[in-house]
N, C-alpha and C. Protein backbone atom coordinates (compact mmCIF):
# COMPACT_ATOMS: atom_id res chain seq x y z
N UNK A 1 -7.83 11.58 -13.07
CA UNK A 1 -7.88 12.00 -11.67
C UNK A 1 -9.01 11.25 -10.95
N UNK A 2 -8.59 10.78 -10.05
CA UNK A 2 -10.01 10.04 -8.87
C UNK A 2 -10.76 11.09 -8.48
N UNK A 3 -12.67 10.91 -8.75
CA UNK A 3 -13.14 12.11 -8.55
C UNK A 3 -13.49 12.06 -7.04
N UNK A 4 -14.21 12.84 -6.47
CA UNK A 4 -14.76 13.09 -5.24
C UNK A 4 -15.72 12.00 -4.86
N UNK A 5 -16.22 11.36 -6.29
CA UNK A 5 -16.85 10.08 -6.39
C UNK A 5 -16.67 8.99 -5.08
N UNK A 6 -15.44 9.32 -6.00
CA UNK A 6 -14.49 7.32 -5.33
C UNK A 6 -14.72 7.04 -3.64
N UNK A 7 -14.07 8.56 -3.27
CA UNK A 7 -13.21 8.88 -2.26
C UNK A 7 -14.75 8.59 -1.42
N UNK A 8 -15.93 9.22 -1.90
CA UNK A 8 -17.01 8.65 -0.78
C UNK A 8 -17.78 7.29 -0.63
N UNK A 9 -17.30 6.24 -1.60
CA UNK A 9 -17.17 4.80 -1.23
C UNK A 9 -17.35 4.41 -0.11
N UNK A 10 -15.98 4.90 0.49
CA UNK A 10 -15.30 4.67 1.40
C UNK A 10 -15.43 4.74 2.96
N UNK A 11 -15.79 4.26 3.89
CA UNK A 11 -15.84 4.43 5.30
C UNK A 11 -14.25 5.37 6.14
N UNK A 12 -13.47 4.41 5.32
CA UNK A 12 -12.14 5.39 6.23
C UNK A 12 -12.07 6.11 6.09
N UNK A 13 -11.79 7.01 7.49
CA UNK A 13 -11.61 8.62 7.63
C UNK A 13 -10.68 8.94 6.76
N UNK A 14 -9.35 8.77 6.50
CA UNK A 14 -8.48 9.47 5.80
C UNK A 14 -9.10 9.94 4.34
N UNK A 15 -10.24 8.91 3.68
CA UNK A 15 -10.52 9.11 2.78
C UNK A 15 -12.11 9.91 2.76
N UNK A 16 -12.81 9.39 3.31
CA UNK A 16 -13.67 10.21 3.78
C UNK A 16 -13.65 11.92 4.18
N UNK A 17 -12.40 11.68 4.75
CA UNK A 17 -11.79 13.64 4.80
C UNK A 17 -12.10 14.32 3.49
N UNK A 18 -13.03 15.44 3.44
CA UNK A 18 -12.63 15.97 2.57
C UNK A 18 -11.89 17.15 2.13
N UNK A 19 -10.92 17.32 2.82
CA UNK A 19 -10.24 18.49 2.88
C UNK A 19 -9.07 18.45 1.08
N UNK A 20 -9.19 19.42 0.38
CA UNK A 20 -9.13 19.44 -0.78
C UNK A 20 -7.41 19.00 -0.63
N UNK A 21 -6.84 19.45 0.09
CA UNK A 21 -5.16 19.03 0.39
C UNK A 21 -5.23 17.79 0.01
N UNK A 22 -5.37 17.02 1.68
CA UNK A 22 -5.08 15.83 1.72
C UNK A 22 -5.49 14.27 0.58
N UNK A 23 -6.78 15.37 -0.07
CA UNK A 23 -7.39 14.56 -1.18
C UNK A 23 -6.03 14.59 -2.36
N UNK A 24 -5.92 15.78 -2.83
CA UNK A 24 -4.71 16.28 -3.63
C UNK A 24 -3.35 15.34 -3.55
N UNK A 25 -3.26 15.15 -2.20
CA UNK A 25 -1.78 14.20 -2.17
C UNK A 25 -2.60 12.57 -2.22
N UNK A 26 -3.70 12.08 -1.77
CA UNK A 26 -4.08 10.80 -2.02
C UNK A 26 -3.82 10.43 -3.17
N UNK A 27 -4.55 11.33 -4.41
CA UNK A 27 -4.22 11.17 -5.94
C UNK A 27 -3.41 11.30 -6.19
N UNK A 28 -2.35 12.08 -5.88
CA UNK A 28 -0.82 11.86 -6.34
C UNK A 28 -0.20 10.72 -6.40
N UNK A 29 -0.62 9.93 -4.59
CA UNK A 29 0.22 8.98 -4.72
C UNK A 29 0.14 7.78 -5.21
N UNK A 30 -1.35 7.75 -5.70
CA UNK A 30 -2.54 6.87 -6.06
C UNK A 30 -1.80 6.64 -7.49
N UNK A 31 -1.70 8.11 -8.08
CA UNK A 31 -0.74 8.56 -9.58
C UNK A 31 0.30 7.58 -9.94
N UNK A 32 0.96 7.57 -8.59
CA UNK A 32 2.52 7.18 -8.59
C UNK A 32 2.04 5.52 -8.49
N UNK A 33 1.63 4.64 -8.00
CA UNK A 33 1.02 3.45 -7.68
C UNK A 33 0.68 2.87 -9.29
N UNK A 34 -0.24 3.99 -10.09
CA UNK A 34 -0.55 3.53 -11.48
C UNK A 34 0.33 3.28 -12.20
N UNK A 35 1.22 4.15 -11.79
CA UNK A 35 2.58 4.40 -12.75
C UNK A 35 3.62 3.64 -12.68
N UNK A 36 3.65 2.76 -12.01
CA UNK A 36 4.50 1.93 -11.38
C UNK A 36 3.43 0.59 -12.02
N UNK A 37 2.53 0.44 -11.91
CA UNK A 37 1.81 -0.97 -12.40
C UNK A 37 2.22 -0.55 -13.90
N UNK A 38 1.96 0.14 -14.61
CA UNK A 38 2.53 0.73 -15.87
C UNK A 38 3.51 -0.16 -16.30
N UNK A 39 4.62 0.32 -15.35
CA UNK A 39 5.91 -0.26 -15.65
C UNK A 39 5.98 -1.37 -15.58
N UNK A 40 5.49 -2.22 -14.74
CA UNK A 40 5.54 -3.67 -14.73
C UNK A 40 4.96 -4.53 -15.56
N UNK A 41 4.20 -3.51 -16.60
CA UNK A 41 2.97 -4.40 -17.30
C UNK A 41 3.94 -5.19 -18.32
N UNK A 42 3.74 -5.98 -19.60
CA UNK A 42 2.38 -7.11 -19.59
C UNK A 42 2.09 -7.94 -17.90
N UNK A 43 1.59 -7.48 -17.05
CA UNK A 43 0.69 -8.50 -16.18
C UNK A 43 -0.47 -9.01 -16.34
N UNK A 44 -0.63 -9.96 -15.15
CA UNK A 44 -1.70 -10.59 -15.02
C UNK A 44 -2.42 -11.15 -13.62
N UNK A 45 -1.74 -10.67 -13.39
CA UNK A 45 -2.05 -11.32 -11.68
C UNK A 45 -1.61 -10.07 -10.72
N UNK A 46 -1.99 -9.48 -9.88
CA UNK A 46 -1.74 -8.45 -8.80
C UNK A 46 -2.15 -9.08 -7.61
N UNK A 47 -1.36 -8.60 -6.66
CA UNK A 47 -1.70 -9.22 -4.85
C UNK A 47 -1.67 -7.84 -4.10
N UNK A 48 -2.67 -7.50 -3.56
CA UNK A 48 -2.26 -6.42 -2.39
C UNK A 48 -2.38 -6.77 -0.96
N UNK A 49 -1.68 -6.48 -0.10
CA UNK A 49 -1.57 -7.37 1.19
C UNK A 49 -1.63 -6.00 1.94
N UNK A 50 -2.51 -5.63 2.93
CA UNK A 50 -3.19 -4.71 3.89
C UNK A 50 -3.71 -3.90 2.58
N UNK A 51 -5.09 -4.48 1.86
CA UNK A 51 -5.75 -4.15 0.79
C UNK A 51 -6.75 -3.27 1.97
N UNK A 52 -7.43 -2.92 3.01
CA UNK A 52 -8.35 -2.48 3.71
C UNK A 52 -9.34 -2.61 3.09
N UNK A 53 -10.12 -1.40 2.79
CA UNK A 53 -11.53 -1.22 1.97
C UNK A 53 -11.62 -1.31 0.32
N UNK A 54 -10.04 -1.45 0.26
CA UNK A 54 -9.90 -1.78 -1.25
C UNK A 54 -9.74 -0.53 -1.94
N UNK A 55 -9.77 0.82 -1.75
CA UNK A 55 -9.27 2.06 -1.93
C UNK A 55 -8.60 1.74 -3.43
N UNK A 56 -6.95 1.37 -3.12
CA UNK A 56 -5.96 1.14 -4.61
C UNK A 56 -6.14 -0.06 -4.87
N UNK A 57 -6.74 -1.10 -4.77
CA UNK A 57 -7.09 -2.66 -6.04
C UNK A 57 -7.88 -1.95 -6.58
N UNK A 58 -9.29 -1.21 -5.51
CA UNK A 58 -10.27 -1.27 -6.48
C UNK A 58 -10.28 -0.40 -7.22
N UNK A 59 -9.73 0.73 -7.12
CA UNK A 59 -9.00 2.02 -8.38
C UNK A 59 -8.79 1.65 -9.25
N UNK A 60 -7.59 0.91 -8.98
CA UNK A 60 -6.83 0.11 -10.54
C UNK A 60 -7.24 -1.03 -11.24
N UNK A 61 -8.07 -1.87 -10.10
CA UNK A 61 -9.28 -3.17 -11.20
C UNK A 61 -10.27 -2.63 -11.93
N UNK A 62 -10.66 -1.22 -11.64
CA UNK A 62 -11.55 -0.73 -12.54
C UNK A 62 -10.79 0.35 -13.78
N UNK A 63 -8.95 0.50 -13.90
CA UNK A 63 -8.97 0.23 -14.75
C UNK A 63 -8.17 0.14 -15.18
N UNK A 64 -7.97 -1.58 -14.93
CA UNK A 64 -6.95 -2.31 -16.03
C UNK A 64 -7.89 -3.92 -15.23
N UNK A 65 -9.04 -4.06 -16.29
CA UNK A 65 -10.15 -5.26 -16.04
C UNK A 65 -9.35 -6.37 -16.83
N UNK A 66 -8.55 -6.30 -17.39
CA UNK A 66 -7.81 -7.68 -17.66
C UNK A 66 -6.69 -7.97 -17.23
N UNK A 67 -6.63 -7.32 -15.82
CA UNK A 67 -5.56 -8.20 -14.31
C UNK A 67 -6.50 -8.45 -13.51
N UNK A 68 -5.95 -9.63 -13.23
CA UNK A 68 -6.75 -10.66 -11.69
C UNK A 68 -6.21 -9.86 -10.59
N UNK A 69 -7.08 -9.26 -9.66
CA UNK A 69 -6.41 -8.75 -8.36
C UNK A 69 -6.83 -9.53 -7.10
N UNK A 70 -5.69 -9.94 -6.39
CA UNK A 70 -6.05 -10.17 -5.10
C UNK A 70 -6.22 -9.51 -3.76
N UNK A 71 -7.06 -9.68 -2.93
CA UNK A 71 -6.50 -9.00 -1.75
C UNK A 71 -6.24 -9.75 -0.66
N UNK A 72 -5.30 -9.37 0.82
CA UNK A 72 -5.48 -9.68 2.13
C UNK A 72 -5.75 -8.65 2.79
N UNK A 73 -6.45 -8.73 4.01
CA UNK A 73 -6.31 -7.87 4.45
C UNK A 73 -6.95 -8.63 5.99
N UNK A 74 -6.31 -8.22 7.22
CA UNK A 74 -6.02 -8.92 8.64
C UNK A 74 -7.97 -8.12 9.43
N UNK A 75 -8.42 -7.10 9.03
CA UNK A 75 -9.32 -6.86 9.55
C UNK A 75 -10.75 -7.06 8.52
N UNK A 76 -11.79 -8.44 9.25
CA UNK A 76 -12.50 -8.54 8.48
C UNK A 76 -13.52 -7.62 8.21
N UNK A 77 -13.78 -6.87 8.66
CA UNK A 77 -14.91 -6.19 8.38
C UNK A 77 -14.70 -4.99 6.68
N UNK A 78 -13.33 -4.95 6.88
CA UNK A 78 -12.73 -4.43 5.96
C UNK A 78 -12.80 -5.20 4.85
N UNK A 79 -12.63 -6.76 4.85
CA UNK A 79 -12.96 -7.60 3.67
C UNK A 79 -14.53 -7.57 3.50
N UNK A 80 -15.14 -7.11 4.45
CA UNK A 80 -16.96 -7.26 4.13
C UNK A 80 -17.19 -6.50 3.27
N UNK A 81 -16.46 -5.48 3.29
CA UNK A 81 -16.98 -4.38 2.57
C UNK A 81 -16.18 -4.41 1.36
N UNK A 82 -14.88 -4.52 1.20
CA UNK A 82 -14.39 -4.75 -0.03
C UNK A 82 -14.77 -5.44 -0.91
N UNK A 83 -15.12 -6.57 -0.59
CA UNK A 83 -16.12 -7.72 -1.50
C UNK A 83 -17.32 -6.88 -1.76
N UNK A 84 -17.94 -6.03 -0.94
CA UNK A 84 -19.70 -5.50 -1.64
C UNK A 84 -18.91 -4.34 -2.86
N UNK A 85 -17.72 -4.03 -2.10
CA UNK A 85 -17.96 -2.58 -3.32
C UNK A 85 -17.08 -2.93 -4.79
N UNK A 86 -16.10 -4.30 -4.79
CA UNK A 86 -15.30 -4.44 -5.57
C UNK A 86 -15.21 -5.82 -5.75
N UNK A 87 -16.28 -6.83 -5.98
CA UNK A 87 -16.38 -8.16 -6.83
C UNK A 87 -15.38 -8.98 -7.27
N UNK A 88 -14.97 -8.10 -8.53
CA UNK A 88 -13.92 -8.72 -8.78
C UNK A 88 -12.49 -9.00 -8.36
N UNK A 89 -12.08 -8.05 -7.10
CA UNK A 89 -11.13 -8.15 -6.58
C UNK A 89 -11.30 -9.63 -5.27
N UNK A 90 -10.38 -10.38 -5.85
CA UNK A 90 -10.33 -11.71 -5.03
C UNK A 90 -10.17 -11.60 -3.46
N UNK A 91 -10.72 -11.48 -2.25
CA UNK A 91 -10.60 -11.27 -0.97
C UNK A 91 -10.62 -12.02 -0.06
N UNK A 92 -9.36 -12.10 1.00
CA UNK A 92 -9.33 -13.00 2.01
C UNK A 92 -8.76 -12.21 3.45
N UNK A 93 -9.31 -12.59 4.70
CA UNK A 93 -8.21 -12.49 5.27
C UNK A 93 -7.72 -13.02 5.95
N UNK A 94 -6.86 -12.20 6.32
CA UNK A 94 -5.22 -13.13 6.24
C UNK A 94 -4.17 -11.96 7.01
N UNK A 95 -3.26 -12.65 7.41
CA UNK A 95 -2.24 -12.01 8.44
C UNK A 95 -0.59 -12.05 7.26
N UNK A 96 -0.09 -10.72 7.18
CA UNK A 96 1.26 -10.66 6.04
C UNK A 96 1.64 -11.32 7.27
N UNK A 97 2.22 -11.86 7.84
CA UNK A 97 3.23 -13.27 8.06
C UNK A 97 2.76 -14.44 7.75
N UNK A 98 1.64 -14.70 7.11
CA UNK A 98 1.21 -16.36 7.09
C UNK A 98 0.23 -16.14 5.49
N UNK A 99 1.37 -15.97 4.78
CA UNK A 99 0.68 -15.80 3.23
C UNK A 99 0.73 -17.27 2.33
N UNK A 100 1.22 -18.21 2.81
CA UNK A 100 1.57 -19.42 2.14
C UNK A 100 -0.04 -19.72 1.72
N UNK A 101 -1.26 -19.82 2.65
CA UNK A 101 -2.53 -19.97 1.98
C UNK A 101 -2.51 -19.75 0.46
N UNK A 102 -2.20 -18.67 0.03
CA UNK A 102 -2.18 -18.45 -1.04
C UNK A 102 -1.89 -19.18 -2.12
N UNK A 103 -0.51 -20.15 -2.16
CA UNK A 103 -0.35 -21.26 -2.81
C UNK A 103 0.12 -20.39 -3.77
N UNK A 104 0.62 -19.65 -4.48
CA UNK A 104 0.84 -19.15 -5.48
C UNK A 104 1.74 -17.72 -5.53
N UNK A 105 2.35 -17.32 -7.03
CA UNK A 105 3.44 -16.21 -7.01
C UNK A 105 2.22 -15.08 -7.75
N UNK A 106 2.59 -13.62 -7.54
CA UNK A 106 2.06 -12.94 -8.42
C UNK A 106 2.79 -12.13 -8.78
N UNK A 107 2.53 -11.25 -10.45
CA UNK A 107 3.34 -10.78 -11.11
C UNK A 107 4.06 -9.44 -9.99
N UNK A 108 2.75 -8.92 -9.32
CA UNK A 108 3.07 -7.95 -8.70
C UNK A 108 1.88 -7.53 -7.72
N UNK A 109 2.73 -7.51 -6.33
CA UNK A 109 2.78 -7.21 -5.31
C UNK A 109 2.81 -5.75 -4.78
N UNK A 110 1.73 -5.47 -4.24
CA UNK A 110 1.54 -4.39 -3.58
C UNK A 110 1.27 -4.22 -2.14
N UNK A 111 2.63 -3.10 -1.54
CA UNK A 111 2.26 -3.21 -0.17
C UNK A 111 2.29 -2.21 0.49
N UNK A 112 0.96 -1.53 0.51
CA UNK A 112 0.92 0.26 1.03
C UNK A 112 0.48 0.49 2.41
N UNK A 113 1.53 1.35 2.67
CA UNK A 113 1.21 1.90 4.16
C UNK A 113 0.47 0.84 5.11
N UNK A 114 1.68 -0.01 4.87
CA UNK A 114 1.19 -1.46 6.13
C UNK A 114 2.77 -1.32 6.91
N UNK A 115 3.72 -1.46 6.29
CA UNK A 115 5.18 -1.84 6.96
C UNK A 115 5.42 -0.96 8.15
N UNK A 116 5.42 0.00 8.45
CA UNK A 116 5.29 0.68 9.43
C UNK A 116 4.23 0.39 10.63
N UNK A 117 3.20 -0.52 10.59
CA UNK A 117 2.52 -1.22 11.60
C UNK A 117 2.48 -2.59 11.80
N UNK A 118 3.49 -2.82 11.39
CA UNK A 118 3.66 -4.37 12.00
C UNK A 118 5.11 -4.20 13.00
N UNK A 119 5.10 -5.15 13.52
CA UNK A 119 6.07 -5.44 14.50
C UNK A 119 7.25 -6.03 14.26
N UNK A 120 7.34 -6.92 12.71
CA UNK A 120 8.33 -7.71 12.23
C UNK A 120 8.54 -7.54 11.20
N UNK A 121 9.20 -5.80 10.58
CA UNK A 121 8.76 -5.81 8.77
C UNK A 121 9.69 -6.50 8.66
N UNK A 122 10.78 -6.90 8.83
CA UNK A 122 11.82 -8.04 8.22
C UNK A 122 10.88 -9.34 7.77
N UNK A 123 9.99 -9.65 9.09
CA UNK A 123 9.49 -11.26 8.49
C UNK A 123 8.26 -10.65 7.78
N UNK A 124 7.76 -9.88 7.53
CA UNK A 124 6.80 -9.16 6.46
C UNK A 124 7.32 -9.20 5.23
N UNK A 125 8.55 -8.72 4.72
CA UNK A 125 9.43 -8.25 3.62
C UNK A 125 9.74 -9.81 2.43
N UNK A 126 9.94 -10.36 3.87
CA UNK A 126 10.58 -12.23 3.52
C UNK A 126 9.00 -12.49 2.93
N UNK A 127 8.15 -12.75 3.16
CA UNK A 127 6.67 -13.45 2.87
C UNK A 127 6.46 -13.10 2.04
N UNK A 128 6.88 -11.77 1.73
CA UNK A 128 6.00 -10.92 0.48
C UNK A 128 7.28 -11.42 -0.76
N UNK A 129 8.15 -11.35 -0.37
CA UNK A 129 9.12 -12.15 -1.50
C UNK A 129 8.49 -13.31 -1.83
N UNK A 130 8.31 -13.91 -1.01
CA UNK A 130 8.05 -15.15 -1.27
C UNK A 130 6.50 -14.98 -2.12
N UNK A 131 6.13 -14.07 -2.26
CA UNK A 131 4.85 -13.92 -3.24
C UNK A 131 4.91 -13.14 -4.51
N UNK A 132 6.27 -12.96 -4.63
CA UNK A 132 6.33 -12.02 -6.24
C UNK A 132 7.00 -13.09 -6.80
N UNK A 133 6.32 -12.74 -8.01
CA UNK A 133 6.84 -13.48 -9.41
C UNK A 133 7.54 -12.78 -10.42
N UNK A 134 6.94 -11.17 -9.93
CA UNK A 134 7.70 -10.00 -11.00
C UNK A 134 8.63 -9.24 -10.20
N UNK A 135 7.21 -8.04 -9.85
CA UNK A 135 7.85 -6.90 -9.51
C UNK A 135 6.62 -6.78 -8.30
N UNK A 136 7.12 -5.83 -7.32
CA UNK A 136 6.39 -5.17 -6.02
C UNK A 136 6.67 -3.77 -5.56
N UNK A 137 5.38 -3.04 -5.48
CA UNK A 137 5.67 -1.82 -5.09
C UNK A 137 4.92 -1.70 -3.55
N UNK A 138 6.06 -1.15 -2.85
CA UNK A 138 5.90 -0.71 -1.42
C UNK A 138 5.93 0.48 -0.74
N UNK A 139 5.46 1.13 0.03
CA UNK A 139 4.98 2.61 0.08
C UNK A 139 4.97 2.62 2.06
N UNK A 140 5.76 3.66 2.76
CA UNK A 140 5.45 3.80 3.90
C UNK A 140 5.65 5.53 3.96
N UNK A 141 5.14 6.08 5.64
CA UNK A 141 5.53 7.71 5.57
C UNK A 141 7.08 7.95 5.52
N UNK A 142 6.81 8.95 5.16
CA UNK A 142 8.41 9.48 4.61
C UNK A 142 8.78 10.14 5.89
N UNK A 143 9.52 10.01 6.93
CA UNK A 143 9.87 10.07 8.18
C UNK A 143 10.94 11.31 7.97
N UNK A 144 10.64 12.62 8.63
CA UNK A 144 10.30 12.88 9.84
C UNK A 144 8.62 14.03 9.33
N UNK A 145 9.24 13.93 7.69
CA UNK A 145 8.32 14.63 6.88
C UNK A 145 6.65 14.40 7.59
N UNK A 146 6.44 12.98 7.30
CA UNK A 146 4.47 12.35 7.43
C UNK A 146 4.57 12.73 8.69
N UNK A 147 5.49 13.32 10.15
CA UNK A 147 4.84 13.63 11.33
C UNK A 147 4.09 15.10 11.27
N UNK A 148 6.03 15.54 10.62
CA UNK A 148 6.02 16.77 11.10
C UNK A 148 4.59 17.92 10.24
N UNK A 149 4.34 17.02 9.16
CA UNK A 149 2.59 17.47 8.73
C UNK A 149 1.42 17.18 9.15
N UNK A 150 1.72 16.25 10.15
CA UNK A 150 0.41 16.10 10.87
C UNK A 150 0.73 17.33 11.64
N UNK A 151 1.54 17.73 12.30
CA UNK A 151 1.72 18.40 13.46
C UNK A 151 1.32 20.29 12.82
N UNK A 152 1.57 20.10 11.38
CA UNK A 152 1.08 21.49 10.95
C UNK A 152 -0.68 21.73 10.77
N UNK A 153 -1.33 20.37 10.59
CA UNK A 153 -2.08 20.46 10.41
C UNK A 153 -2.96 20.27 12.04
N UNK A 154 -2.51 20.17 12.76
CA UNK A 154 -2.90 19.78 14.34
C UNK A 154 -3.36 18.76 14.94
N UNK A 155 -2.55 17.57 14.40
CA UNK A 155 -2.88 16.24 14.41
C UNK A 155 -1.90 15.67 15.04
N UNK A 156 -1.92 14.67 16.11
CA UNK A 156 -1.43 14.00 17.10
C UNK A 156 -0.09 14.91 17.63
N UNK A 157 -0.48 16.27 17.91
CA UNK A 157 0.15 17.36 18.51
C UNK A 157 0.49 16.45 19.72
N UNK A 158 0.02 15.99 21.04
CA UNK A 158 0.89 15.23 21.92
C UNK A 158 1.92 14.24 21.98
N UNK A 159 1.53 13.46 20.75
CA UNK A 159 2.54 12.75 20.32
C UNK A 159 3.53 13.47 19.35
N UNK A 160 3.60 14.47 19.30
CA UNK A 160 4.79 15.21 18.16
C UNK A 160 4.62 14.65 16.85
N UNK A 161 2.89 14.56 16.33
CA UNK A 161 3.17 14.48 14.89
C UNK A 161 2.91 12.69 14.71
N UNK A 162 3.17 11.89 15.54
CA UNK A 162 3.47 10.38 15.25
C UNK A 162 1.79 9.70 15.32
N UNK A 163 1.47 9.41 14.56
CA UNK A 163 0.17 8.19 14.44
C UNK A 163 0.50 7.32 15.87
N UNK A 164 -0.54 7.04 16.58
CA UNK A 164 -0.56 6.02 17.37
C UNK A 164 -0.11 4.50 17.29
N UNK A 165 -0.65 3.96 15.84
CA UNK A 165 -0.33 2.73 15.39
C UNK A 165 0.71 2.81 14.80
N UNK A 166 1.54 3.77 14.65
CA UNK A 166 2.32 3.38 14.01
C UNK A 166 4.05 2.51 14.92
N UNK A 167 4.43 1.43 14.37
CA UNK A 167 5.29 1.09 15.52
C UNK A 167 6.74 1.02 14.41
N UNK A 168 7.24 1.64 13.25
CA UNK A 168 8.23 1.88 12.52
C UNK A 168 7.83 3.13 12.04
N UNK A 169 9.22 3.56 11.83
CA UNK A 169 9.72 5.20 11.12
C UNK A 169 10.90 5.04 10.12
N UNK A 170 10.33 5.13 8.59
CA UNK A 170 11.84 4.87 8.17
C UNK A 170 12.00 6.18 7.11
N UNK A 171 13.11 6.69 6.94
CA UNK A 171 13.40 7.82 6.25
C UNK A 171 14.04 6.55 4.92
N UNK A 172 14.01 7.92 3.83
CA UNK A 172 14.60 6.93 2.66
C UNK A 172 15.73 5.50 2.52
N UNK A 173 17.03 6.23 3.33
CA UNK A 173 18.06 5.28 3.71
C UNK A 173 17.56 3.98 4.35
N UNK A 174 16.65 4.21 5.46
CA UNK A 174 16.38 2.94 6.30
C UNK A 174 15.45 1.98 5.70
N UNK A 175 14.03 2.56 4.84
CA UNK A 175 13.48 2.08 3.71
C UNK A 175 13.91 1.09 2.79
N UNK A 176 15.07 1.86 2.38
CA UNK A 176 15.65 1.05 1.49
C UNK A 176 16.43 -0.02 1.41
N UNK A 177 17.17 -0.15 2.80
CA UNK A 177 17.96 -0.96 3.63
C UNK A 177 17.15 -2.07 3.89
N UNK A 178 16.06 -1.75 4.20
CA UNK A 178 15.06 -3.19 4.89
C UNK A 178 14.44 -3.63 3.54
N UNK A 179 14.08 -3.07 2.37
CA UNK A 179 13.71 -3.83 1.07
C UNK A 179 14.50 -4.56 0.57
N UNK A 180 16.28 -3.40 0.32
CA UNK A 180 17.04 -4.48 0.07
C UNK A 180 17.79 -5.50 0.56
N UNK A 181 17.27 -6.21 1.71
CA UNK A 181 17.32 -7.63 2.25
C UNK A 181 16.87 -8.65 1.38
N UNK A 182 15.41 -8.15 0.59
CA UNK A 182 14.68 -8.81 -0.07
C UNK A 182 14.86 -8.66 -1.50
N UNK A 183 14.77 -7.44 -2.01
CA UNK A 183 14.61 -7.17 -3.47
C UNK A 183 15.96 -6.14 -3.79
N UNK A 184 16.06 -6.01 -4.93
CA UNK A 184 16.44 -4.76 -5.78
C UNK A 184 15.68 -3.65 -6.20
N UNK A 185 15.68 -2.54 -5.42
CA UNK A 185 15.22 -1.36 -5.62
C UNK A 185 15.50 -0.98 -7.09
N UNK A 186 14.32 -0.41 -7.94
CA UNK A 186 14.81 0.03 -9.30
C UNK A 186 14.43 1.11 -9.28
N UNK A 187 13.50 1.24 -8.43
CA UNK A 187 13.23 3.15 -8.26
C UNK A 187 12.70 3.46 -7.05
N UNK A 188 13.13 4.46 -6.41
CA UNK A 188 12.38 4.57 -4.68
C UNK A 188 12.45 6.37 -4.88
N UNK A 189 10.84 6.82 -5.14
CA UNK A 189 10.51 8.09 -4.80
C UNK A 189 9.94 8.51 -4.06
N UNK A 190 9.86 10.16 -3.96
CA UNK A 190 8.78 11.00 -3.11
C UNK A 190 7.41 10.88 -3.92
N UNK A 191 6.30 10.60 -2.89
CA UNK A 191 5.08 11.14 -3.13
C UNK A 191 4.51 11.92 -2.31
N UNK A 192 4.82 12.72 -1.41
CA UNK A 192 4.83 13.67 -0.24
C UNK A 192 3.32 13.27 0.34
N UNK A 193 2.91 12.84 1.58
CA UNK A 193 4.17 12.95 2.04
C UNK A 193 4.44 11.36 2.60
N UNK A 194 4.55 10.14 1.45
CA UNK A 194 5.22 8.92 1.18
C UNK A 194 6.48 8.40 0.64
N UNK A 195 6.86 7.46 1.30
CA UNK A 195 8.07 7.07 0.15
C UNK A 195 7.40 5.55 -0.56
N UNK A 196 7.93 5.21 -2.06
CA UNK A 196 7.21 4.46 -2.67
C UNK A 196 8.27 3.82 -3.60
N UNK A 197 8.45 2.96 -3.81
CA UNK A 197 9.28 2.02 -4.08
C UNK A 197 8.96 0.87 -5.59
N UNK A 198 9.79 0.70 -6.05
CA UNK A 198 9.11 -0.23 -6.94
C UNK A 198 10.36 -1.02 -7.68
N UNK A 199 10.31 -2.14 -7.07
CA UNK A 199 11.41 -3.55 -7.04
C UNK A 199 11.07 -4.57 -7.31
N UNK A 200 11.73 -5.44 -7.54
CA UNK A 200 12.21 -6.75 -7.85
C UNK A 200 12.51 -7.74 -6.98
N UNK A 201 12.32 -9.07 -6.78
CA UNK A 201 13.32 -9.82 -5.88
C UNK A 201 14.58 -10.10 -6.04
N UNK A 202 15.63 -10.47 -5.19
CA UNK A 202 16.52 -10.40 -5.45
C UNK A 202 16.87 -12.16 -5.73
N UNK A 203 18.01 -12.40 -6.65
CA UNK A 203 18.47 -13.73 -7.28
C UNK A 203 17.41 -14.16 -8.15
């Protein structure tokens, strides 16, 4: 279990919250993320693309120290700090439409709670193919579920529940529809309140 430790690393509010709930479902889904690198193992190489403060590389580089992890992530200040608190995780940033810098495939690709704030997950989906060599697990809110709990908890009550940034909503069906453009879904579950995915490319 991630202790109370980790979670105060961290500058971002979501994690910084310490409300015993929302901590409760972080580790769950954090759970589900391990469990899924699990499956993909023997690896050696990991990419996470909207890595932020490094939250899940740096979880899982501390422990499984014989995978190379990379990160991107589009806001630098977020790479300032990822580099002080997590070394070994490789850090750049970088924009998910213009990943070719990279020069290279990795076994597995991670892409959490980013697809829902971009403007083009289709040309997001394509790039990130173009960066697996194995397998990739992808994670957005589980729609109408991730509003309608903000809205219990009294969070973006004017907006009915919806994050500001957020500019996609996909319930399981639509999720899965826009991955499989790219990959073969081999398993797409609940982590409440996420959906989380863990595929293949396709051909």
């Amino acid at each position: 279990m991630i202790p109370d430790s980790y979670f105060e690393r961290f500058d971002t509010q979501k994690y910084r919250n310490a409300n015993p709930v929302q901590r409760h479902l972080i580790r769950r889904f954090t759970g589900t993320l391990h469990s899924f690198l699990v499956a993909a193992s023997p690896i050696k190489t990991v990419l996470e693309v909207g890595v932020g403060e490094g939250f899940i590389s740096g979880y899982l580089s501390e422990h499984f120290p014989d995978i190379d992890f990379c990160g991107v992530e589009l806001n630098p200040d977020d790479v300032v700090r990822l580099k002080e608190k997590f070394p070994r995780v490789e850090a750049h940033v970088g924009n998910i439409y213009e990943l070719d810098f990279l020069d290279r495939q990795f076994d597995l690709v991670i892409c959490a709670e980013v697809l829902e704030h971009v403007d083009q997950p289709q040309r997001a989906i394509t790039q990130l193919r173009q960066r697996t060599g194995g397998h990739a697990i992808f994670s957005v809110p589980h729609e109408p579920w991730f509003m309608l709990s903000n809205l219990a908890r009294g969070k973006n009550i004017q907006r009915l529940g919806n994050d500001i940034e957020h500019l996609n909503h996909f319930g399981k069906r639509s999720f899965q529809e826009l991955l499989e453009s790219e990959f073969d879904v081999l398993e797409l579950t609940t982590a409440y309140p996420w959906l989380v995915s863990y595929s293949k490319p396709r051909g």
